[in-house]
N, C-alpha and C. Protein backbone atom coordinates (compact mmCIF):
# COMPACT_ATOMS: atom_id res chain seq x y z
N UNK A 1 123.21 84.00 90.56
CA UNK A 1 122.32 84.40 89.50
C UNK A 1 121.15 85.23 90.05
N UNK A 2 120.43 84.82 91.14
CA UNK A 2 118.91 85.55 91.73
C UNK A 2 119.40 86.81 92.43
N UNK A 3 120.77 86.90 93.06
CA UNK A 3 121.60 87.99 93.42
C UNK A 3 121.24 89.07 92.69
N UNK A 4 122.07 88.56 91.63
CA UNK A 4 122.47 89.75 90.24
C UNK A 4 120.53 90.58 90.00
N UNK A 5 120.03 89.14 89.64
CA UNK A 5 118.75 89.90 89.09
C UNK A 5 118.20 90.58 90.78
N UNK A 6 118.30 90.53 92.00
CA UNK A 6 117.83 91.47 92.51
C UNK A 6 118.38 92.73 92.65
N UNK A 7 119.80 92.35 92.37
CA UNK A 7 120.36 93.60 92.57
C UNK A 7 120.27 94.89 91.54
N UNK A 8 119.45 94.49 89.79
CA UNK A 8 119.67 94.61 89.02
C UNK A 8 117.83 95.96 89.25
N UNK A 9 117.05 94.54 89.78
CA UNK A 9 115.77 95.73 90.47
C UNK A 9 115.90 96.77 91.66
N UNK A 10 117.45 96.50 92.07
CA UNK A 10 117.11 97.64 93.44
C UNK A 10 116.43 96.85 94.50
N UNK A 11 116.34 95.54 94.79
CA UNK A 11 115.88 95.01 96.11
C UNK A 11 117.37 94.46 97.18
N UNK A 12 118.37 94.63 96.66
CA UNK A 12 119.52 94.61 97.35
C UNK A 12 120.43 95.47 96.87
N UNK A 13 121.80 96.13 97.28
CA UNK A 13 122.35 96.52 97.55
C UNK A 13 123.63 95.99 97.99
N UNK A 14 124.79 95.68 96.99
CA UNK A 14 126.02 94.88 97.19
C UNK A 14 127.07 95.57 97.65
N UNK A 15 127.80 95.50 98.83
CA UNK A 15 129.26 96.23 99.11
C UNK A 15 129.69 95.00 99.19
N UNK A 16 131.12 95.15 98.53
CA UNK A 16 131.88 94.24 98.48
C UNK A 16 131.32 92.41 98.26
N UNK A 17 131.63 91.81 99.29
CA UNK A 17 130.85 90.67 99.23
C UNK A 17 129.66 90.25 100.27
N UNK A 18 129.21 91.52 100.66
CA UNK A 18 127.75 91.96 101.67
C UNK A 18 126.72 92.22 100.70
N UNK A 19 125.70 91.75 101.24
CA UNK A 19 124.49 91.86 100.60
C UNK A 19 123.50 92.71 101.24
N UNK A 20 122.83 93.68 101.25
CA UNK A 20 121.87 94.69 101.96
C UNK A 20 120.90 94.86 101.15
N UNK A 21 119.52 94.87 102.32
CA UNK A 21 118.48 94.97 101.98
C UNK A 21 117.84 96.55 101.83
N UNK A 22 117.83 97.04 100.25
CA UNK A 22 117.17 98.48 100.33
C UNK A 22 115.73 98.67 100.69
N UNK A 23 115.36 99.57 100.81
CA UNK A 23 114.40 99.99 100.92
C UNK A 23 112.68 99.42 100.42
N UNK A 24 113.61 99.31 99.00
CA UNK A 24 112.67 98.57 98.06
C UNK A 24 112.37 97.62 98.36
N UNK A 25 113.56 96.56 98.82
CA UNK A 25 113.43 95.31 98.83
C UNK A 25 113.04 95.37 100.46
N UNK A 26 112.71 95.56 101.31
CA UNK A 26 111.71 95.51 102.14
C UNK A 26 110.65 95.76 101.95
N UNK A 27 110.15 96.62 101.50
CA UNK A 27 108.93 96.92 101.07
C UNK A 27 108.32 95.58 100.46
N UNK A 28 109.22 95.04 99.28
CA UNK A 28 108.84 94.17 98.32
C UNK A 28 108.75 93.06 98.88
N UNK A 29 109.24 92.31 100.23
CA UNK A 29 109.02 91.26 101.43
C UNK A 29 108.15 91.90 102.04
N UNK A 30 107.66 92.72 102.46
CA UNK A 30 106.11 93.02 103.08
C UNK A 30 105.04 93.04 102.58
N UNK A 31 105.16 93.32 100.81
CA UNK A 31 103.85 93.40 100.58
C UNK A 31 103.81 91.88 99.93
N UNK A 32 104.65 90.92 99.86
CA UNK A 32 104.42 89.64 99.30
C UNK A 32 104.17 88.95 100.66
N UNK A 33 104.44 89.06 102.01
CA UNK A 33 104.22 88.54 103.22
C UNK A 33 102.42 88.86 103.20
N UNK A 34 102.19 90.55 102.95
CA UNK A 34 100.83 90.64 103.28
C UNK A 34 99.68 89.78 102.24
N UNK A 35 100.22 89.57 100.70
CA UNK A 35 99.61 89.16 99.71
C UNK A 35 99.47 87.45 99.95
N UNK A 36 100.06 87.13 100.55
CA UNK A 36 100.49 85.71 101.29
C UNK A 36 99.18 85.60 102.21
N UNK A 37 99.40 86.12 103.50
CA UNK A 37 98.36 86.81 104.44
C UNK A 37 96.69 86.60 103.75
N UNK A 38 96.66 87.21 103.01
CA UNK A 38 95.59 87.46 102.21
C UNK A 38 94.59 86.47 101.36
N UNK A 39 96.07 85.82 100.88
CA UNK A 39 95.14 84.19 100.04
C UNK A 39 95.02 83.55 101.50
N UNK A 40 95.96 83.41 102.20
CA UNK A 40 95.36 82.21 103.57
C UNK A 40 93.98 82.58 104.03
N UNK A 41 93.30 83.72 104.44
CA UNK A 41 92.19 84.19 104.65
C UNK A 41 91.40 83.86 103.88
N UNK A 42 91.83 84.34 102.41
CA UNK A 42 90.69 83.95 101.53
C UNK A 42 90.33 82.12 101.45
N UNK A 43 91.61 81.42 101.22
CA UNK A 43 91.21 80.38 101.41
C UNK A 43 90.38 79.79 102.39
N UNK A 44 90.32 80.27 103.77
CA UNK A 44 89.65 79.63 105.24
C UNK A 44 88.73 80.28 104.45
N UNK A 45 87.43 81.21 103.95
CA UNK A 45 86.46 81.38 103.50
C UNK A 45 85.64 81.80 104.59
N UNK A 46 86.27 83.16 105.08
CA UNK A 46 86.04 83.65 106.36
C UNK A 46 84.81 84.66 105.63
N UNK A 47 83.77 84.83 106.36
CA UNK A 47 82.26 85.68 105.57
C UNK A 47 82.91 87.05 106.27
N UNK A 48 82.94 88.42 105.30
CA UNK A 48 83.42 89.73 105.38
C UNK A 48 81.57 90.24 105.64
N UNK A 49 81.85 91.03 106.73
CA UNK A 49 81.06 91.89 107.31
C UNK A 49 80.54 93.67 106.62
């Protein structure tokens, strides 16, 4: 089912019964890794310069 719907946004890429990661869908794991990144910082309540 989560297949279909990624494949459906363009974050994978199906041959046969292989699954590949496009373009998009890297992108779309980096910027949720960095947005991730981002609340942990904010949470420690680090003072910005």
């Amino acid at each position: 089912m989560y297949s279909n719907y990624a494949t459906e946004l363009g974050l994978i890429g199906k041959i046969a019964r292989q699954f590949y990661l496009t373009p998009v869908g890297i992108r779309f794991i980096l910027l949720l890794q960095l947005h991730k990144a981002i609340k942990i910082v904010d949470a420690l309540g680090l003072v910005r310069s």
